[in-house]
N, C-alpha and C. Protein backbone atom coordinates (compact mmCIF):
# COMPACT_ATOMS: atom_id res chain seq x y z
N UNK A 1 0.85 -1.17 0.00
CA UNK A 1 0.00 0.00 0.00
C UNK A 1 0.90 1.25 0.00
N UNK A 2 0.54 2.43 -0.88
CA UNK A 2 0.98 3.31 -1.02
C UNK A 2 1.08 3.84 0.33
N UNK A 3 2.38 4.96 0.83
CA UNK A 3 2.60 5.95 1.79
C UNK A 3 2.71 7.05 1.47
N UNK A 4 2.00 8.21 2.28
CA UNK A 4 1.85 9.89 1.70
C UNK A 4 2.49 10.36 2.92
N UNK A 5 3.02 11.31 2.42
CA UNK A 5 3.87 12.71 3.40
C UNK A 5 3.02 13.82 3.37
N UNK A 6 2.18 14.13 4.65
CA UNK A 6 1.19 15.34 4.05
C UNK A 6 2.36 16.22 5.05
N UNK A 7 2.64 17.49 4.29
CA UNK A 7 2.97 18.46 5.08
C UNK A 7 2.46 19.70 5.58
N UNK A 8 2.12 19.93 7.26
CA UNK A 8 1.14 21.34 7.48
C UNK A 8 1.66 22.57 7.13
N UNK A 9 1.32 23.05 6.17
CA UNK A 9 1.44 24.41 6.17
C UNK A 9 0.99 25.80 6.93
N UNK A 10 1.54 26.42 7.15
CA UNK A 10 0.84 27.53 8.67
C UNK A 10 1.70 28.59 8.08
N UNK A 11 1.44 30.26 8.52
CA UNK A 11 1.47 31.01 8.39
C UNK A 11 1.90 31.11 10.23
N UNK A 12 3.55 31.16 10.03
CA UNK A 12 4.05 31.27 11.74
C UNK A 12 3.60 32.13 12.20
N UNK A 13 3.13 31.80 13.52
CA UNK A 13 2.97 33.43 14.25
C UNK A 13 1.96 34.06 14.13
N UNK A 14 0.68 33.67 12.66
CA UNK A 14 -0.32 33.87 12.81
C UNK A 14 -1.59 33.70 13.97
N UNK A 15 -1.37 32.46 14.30
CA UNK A 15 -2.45 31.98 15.77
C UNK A 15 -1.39 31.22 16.55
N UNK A 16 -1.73 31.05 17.69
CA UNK A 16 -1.35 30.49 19.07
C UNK A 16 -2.35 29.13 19.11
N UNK A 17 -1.70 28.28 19.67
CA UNK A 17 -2.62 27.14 20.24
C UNK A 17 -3.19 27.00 21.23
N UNK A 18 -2.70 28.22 22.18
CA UNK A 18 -3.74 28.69 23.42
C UNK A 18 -5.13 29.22 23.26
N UNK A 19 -5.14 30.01 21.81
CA UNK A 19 -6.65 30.57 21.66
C UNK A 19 -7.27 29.89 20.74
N UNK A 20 -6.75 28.21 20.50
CA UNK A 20 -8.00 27.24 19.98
C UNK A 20 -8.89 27.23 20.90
N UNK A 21 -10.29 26.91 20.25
CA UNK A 21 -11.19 26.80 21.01
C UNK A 21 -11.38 25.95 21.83
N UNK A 22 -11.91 25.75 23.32
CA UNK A 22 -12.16 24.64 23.91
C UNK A 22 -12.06 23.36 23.44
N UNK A 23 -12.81 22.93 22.33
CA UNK A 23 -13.47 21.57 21.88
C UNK A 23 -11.94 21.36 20.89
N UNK A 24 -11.39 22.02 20.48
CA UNK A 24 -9.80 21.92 19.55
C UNK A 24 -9.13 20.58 19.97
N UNK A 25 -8.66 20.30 20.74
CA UNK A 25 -7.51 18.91 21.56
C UNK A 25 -8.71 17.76 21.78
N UNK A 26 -9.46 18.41 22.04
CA UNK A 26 -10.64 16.88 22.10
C UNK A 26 -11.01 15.97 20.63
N UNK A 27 -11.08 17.11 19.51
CA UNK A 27 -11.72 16.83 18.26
C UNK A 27 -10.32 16.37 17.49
N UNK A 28 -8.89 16.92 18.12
CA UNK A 28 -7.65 16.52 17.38
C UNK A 28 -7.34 15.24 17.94
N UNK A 29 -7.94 14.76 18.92
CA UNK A 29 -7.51 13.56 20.19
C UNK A 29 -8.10 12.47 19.47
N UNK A 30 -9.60 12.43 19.33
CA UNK A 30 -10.65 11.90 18.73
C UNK A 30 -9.84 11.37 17.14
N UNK A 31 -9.44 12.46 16.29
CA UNK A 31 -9.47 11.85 14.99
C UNK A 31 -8.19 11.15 14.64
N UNK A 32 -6.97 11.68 15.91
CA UNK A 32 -6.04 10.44 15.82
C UNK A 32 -6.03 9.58 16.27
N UNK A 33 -7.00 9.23 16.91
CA UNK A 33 -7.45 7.97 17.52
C UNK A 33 -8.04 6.87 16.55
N UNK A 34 -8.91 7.79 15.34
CA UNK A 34 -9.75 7.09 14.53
C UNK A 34 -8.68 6.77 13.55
N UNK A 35 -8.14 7.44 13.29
CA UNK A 35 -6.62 7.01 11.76
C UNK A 35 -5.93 6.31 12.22
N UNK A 36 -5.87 6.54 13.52
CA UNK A 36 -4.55 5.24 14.40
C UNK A 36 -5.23 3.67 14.40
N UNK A 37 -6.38 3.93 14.84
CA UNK A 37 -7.14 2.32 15.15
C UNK A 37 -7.38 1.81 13.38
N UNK A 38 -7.44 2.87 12.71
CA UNK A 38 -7.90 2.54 10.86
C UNK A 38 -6.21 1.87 10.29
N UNK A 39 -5.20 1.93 11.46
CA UNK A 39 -4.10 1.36 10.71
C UNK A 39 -3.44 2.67 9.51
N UNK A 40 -3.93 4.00 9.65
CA UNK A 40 -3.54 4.57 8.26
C UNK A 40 -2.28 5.21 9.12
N UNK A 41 -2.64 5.73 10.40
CA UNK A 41 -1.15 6.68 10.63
C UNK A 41 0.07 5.67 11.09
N UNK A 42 1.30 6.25 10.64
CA UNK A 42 2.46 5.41 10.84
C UNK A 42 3.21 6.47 11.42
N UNK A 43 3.01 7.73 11.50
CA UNK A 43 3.83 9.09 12.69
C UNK A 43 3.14 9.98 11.76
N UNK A 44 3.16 10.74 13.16
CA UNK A 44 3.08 12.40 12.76
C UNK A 44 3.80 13.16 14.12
N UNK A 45 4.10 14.60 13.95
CA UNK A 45 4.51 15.69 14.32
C UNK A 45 4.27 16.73 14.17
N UNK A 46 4.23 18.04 15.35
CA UNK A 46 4.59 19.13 15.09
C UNK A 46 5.99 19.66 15.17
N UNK A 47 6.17 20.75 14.27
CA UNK A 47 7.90 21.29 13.88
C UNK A 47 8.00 22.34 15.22
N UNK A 48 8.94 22.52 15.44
CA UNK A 48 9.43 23.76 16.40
C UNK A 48 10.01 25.18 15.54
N UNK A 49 9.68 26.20 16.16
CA UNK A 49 9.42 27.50 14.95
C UNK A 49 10.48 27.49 14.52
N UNK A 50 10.80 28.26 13.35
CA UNK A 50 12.08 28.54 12.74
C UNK A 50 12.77 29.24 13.38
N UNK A 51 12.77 29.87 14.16
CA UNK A 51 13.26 30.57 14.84
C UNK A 51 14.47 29.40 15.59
N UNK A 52 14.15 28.76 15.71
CA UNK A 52 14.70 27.60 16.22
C UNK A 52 15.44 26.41 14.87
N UNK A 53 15.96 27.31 13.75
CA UNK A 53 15.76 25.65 12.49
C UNK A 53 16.70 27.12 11.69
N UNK A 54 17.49 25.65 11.06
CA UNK A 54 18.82 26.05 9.74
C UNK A 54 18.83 25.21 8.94
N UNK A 55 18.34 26.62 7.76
CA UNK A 55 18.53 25.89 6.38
C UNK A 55 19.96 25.23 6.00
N UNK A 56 20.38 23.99 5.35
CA UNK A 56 21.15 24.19 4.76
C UNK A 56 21.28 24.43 2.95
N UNK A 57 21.84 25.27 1.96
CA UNK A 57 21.84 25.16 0.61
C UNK A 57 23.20 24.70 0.17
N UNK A 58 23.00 24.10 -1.15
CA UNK A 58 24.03 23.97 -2.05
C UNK A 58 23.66 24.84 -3.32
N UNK A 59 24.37 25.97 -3.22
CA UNK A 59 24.81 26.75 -4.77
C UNK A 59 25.64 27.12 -5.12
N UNK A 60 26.00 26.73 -5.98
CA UNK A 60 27.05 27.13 -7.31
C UNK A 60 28.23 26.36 -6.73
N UNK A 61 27.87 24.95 -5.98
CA UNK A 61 29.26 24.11 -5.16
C UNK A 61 29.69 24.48 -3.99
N UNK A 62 29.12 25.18 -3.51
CA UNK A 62 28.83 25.73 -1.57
C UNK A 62 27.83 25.47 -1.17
N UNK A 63 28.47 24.89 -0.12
CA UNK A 63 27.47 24.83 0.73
C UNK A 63 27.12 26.16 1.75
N UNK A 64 25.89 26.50 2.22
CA UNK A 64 25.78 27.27 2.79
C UNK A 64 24.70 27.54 3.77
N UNK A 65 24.80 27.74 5.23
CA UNK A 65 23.52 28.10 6.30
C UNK A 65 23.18 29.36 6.25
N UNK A 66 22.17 29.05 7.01
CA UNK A 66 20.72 30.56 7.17
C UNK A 66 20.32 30.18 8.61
N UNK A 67 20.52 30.74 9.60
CA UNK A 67 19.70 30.42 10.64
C UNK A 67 18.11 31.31 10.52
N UNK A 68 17.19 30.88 11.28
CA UNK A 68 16.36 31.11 11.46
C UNK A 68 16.03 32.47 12.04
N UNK A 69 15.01 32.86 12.17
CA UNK A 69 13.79 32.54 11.46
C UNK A 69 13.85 33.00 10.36
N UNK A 70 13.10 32.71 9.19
CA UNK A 70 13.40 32.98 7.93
C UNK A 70 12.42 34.21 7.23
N UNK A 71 12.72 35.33 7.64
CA UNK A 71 11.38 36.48 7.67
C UNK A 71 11.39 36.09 5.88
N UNK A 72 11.94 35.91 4.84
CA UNK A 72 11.29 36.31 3.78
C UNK A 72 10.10 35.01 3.43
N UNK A 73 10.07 34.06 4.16
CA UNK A 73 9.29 33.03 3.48
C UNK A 73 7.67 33.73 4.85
N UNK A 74 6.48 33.44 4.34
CA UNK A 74 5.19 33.61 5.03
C UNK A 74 4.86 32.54 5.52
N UNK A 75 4.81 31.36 4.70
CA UNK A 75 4.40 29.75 4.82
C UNK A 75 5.15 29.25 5.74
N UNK A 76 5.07 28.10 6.42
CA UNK A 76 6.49 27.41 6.93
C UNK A 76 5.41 25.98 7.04
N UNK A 77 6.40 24.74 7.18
CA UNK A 77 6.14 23.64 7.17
C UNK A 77 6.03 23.32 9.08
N UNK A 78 4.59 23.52 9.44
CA UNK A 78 4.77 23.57 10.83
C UNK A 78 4.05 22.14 11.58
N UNK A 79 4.25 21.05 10.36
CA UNK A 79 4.22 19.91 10.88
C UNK A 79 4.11 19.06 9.62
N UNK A 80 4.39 17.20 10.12
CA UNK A 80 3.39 16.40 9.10
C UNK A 80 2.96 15.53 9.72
N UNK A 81 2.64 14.15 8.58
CA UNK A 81 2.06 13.26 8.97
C UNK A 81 2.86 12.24 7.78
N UNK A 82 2.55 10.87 8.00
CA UNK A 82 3.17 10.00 7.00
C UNK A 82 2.49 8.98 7.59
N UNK A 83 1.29 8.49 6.25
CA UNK A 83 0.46 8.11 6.19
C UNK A 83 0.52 6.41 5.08
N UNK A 84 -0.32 5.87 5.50
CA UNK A 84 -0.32 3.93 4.84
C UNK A 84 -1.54 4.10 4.20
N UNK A 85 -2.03 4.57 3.28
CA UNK A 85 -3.41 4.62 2.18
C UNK A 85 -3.34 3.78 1.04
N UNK A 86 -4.88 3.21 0.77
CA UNK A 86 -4.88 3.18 -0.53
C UNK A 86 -4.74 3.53 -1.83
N UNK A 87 -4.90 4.80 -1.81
CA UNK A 87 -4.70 5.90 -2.99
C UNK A 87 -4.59 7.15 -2.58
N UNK A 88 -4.30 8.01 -3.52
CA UNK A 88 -4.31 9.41 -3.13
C UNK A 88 -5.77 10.01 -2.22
N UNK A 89 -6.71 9.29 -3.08
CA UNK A 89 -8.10 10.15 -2.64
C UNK A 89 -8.35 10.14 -1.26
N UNK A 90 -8.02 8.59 -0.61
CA UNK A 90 -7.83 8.32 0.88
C UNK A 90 -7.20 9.25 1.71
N UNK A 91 -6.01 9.52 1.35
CA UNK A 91 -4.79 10.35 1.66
C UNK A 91 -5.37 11.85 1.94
N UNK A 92 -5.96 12.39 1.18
CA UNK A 92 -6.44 13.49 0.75
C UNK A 92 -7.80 13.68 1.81
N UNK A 93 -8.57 12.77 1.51
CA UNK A 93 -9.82 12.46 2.88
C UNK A 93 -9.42 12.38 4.26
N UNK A 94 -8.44 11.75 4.53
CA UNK A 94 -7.79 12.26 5.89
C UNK A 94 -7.32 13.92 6.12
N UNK A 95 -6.64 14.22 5.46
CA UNK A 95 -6.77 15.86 5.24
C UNK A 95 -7.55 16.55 5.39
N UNK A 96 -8.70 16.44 4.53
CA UNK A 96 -9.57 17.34 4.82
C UNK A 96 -10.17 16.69 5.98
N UNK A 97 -10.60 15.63 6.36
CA UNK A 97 -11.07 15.86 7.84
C UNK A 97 -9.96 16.43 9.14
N UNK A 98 -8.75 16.59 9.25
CA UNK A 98 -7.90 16.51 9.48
C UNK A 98 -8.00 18.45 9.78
N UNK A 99 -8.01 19.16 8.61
CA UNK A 99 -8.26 20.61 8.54
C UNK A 99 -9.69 20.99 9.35
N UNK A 100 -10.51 20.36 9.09
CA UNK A 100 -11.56 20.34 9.44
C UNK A 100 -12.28 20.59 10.90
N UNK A 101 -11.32 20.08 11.83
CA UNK A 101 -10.99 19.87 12.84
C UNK A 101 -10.53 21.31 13.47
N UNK A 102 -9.35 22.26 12.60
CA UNK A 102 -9.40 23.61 13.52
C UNK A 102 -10.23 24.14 13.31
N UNK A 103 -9.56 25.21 14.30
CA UNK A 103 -11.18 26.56 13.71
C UNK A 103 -11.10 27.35 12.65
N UNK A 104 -11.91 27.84 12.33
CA UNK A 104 -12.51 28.03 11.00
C UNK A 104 -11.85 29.20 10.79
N UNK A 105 -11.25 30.28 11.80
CA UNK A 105 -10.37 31.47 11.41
C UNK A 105 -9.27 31.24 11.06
N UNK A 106 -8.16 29.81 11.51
CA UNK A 106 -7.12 30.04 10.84
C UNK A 106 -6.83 29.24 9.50
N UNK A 107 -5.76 29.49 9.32
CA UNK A 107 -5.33 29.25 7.75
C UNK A 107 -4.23 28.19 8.04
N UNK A 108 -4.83 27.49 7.54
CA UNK A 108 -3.40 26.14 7.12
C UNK A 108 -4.26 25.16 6.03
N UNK A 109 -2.86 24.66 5.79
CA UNK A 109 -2.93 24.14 4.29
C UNK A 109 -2.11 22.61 4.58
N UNK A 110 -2.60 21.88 3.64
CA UNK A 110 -2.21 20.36 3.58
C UNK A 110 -1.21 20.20 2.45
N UNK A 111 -0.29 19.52 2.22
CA UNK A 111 0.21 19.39 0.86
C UNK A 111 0.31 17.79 0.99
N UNK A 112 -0.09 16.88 -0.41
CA UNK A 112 -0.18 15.84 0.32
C UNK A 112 0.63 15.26 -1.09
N UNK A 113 1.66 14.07 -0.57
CA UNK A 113 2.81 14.06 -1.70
C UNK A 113 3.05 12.48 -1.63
N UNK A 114 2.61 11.68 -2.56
CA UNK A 114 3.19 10.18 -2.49
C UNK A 114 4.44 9.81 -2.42
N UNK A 115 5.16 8.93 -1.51
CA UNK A 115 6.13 8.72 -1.45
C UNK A 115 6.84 7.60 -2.44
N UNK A 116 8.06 7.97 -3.31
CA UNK A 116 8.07 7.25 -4.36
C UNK A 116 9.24 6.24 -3.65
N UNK A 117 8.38 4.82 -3.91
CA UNK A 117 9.02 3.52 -3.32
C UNK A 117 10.51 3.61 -4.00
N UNK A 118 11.19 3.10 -3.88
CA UNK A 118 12.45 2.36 -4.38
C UNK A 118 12.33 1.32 -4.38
């Protein structure tokens, strides 16, 4: 069975996890409970801010660091998941219930990417 890498996308610094709503950790508790017992999750995580994280690049045959935080990027990868599905559409259905789950003011985004076997 295929494995997906969904990665959370967040806008750092936009919301706090203190001013989720009450019902937030109950309804996030609940649906990894349901993907865990369904056999689909194999790990997930949240990232620690950039503020805390170094890029490394290779250009032009250098290597080269950036410490954090990275003010020109908005997005940041502020968690994932790596997932055991049947197909993409599965993959994708966990997601959106998955989003579904915060509240409705903030903004995050799923990117959901098959992992190519070797």
């Amino acid at each position: 069975m295929p494995r997906y890498l969904t990665m959370i996308r967040i806008e750092e610094g936009s919301f706090r996890m203190e001013d989720a709503d009450p019902g937030f950790e109950a309804r996030m508790g609940a649906l990894f409970e349901e993907i865990t017992k369904a056999g689909v999750m194999l790990e997930t995580a949240g990232l620690k801010p950039t503020s805390e994280a170094t890029r490394v690049t290779w250009t032009d045959g250098r290597i080269g660091y950036t410490d954090g935080p990275f003010t020109e990027t908005k997005e940041v990868i502020g968690g994932y998941s790596l997932t055991q599905c049947r197909d993409m559409a599965e993959a994708i259905e966990w997601s959106k219930r998955f989003l579904e789950v915060h509240p409705p003011e903030w903004k995050v985004t799923c990117e959901v990417r098959e992992i190519e076997e070797m």
